[in-house]
Protein backbone atom coordinates (compact mmCIF):
# COMPACT_ATOMS: atom_id res chain seq x y z
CA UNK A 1 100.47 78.82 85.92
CA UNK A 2 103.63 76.73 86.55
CA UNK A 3 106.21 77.89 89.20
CA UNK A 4 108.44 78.00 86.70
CA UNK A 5 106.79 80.68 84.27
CA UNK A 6 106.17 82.72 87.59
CA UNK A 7 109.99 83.10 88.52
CA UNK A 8 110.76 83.85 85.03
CA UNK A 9 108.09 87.08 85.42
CA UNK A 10 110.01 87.66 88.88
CA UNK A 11 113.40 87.67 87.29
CA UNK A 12 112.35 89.59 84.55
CA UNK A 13 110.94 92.19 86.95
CA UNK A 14 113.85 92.45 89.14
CA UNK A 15 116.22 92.89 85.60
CA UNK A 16 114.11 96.18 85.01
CA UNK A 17 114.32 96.98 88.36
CA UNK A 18 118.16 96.79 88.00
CA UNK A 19 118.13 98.66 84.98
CA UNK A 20 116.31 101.58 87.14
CA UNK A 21 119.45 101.47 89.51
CA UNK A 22 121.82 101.41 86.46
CA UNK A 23 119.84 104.68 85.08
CA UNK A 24 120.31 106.41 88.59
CA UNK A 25 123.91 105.32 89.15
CA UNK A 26 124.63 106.83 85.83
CA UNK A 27 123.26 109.94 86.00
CA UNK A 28 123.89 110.83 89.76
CA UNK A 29 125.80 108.69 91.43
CA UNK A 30 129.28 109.38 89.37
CA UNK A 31 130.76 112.47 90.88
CA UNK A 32 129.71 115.85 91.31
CA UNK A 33 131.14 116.87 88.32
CA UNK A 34 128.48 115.18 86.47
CA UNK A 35 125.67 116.72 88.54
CA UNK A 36 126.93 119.87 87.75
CA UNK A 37 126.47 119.23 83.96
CA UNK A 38 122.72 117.97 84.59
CA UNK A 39 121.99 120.78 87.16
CA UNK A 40 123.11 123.41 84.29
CA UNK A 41 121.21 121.78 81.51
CA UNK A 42 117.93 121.38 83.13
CA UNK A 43 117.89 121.91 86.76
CA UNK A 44 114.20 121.04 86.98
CA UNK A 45 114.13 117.92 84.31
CA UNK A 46 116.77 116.19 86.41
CA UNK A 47 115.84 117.38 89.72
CA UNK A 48 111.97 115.66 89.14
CA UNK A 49 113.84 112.54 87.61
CA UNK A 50 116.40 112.00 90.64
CA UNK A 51 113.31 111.81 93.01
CA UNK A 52 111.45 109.38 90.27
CA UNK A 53 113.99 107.21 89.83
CA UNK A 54 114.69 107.02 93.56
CA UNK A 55 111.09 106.57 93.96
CA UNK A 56 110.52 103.97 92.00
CA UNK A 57 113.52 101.75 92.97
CA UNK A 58 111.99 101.79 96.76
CA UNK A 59 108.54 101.56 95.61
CA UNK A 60 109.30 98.01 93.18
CA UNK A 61 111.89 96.79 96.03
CA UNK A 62 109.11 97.13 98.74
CA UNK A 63 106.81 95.21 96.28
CA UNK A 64 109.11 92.64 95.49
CA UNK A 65 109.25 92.12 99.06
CA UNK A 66 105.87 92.38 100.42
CA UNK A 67 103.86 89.01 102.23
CA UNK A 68 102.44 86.43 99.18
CA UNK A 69 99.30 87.62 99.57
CA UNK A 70 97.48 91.10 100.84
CA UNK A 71 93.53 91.61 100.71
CA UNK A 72 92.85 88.61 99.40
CA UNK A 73 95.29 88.73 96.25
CA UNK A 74 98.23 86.74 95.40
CA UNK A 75 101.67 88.68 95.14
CA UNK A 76 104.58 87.49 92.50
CA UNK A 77 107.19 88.39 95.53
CA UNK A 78 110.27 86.34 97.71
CA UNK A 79 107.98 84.92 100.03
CA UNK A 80 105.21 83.85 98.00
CA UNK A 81 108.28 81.57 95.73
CA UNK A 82 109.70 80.63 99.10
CA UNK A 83 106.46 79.34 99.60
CA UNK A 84 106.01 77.66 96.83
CA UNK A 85 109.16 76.09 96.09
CA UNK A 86 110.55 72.25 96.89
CA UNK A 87 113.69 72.67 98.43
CA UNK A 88 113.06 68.97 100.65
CA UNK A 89 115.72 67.41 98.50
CA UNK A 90 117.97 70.23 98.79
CA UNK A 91 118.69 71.45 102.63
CA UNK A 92 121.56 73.34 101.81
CA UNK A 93 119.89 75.93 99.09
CA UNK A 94 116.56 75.98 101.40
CA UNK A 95 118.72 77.07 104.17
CA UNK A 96 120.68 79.47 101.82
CA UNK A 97 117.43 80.81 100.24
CA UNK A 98 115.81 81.41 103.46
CA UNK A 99 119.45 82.93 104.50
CA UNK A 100 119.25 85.58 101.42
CA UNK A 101 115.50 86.08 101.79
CA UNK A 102 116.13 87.34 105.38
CA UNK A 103 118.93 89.79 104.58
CA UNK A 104 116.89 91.27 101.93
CA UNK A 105 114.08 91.73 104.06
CA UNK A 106 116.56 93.78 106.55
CA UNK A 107 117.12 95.70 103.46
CA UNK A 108 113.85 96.12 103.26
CA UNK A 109 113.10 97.09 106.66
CA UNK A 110 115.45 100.05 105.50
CA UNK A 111 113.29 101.66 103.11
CA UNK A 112 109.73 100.73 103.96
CA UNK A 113 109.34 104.10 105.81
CA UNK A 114 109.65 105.95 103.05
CA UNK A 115 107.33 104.02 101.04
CA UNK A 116 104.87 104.03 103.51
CA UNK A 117 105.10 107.59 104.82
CA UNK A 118 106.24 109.29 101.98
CA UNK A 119 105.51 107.00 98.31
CA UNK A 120 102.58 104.85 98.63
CA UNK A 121 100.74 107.83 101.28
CA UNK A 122 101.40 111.37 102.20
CA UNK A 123 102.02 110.68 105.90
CA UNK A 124 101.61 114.71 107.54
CA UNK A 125 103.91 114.90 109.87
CA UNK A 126 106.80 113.42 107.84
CA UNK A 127 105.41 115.81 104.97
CA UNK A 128 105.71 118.49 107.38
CA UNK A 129 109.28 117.35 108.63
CA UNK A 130 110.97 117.61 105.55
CA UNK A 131 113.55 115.00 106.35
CA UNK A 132 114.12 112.13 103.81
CA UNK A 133 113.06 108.71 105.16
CA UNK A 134 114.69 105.23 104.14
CA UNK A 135 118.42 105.96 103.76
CA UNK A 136 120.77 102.75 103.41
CA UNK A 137 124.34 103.40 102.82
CA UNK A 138 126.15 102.00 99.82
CA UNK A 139 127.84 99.05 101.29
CA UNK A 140 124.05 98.60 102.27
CA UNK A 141 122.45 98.94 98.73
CA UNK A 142 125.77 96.85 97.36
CA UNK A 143 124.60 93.81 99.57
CA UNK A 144 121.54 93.70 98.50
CA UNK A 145 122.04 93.23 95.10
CA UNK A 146 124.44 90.42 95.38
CA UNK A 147 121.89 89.20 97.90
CA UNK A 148 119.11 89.40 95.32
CA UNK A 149 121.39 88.21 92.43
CA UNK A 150 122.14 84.58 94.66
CA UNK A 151 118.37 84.40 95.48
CA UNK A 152 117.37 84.54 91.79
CA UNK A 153 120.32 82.21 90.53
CA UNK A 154 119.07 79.49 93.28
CA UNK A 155 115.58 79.70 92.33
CA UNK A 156 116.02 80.38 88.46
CA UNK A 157 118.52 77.39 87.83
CA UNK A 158 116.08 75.10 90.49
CA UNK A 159 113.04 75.74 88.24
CA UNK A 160 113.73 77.64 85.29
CA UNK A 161 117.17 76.29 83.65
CA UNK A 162 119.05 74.16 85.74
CA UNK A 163 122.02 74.03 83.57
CA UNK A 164 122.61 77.88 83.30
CA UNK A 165 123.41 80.85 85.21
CA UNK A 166 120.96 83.68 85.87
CA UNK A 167 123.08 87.23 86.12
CA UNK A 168 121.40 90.29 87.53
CA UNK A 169 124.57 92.15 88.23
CA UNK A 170 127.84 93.44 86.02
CA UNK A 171 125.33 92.95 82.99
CA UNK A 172 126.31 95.15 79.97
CA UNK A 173 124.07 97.62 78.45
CA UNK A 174 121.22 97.30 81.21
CA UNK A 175 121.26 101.04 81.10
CA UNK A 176 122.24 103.39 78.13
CA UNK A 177 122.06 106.65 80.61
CA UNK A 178 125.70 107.13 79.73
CA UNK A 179 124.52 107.32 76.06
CA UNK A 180 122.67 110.89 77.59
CA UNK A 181 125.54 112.15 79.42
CA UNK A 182 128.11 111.81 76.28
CA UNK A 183 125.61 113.57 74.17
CA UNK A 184 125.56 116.53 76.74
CA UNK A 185 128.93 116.80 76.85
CA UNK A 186 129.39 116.66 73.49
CA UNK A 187 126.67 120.00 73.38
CA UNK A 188 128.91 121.97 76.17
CA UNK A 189 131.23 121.52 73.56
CA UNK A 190 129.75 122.43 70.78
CA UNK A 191 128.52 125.86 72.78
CA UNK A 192 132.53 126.58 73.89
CA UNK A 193 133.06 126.33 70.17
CA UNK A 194 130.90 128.50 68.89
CA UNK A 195 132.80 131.42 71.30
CA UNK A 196 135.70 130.85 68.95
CA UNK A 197 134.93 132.93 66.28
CA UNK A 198 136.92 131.58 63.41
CA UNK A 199 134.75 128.66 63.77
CA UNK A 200 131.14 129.75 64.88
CA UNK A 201 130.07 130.32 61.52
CA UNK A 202 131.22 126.80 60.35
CA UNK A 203 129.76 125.29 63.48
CA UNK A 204 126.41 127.07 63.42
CA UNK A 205 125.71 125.78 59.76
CA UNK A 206 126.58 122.15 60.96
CA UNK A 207 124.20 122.69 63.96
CA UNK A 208 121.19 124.38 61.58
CA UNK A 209 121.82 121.58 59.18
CA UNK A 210 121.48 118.95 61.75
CA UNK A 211 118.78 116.48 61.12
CA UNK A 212 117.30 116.85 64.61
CA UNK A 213 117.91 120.93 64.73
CA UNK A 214 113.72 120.78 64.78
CA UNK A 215 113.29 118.02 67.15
């Protein structure tokens, strides 16, 4: 398969991957106001889907960054493009690619614990401890995005499309989490409403009549 085919899978990946973020940004990274209204709708739902989300944004970011090859099988990941890509006609973006590869790979140095000890195994004693392992701050999480973002746009317009512009970040409906959090807001209140009782009656035939009242 053509280099070019295999950084379109790798960009493709990471665009999901960002759309993860987006979904956990949404829904618990806005304020504790917001967590409030998830915690009192379904404490357990959203409790279970924090630690998936976070999960599986350490889990694909360790995998996007692991060597080109483990046990004998090829891995779509940085390295294994880095390897093989032709930047001998262009210094400057080999030496900014291999710039961006390393800072992500600090990133990733971050959060590898906690897919080793706690994701990909059940390491005891950290089981046992309790303690979350992995943290990176926000500035932290910030870089590496942009850092991923330039990586992709120098490899994507290299091999992919040389006249365009590959985005990763600021991209506009990538999530539609906030699509869930207007709809429960719009039910806390519908519930405040039907306390007023010159309305409940009005409001509880709208909500019977619904189409989804069943669903």
């Amino acid at each position: 398969m053509a280099l070019k085919d295999e950084i379109e899978a790798m960009a493709n990946s990471c665009v999901h991957l960002r759309s993860v973020f987006r979904h956990y940004e949404i829904l618990f990274e806005e304020g504790e106001l917001r967590r409030t209204l998830l915690h009192r709708t379904a404490p357990v739902f959203f409790g279970d889907l924090n630690q998936l989300l976070i999960e599986q944004l350490v889990l694909q970011i360790c995998r996007l960054t692991d060597p080109p090859v483990t046990m004998g099988r090829t891995n779509l990941t940085i390295d294994y493009v880095i390897r093989e890509a032709d930047f001998s006609g262009a210094p400057e973006d080999h030496a900014r690619v291999s710039a961006l590869r390393d800072r992500i790979h600090q990133f990733r140095s971050k959060i590898l614990p906690a897919r080793n000890r706690l994701i990909g195994h059940l390491d005891l004693d950290a089981a046992m401890a309790g303690q979350p392992l992995g943290p990176a701050s926000d500035a932290e999480w910030a870089q590496f995005w942009d850092d991923l973002e330039q990586f992709l746009h120098l490899v994507y317009t290299r091999y992919v499309d040389p006249g365009g512009h590959f985005m990763l970040n600021d991209v506009g409906m990538i999530s539609d989490a906030d699509s869930l959090v207007k709809a429960l807001k719009e039910s806390t209140y519908f519930h405040r409403a039907l306390n007023d009782q010159s309305l409940t009656q009005r409001l509880a035939d709208i909500g019977f009549n619904s189409e989804f009242s069943d669903a």
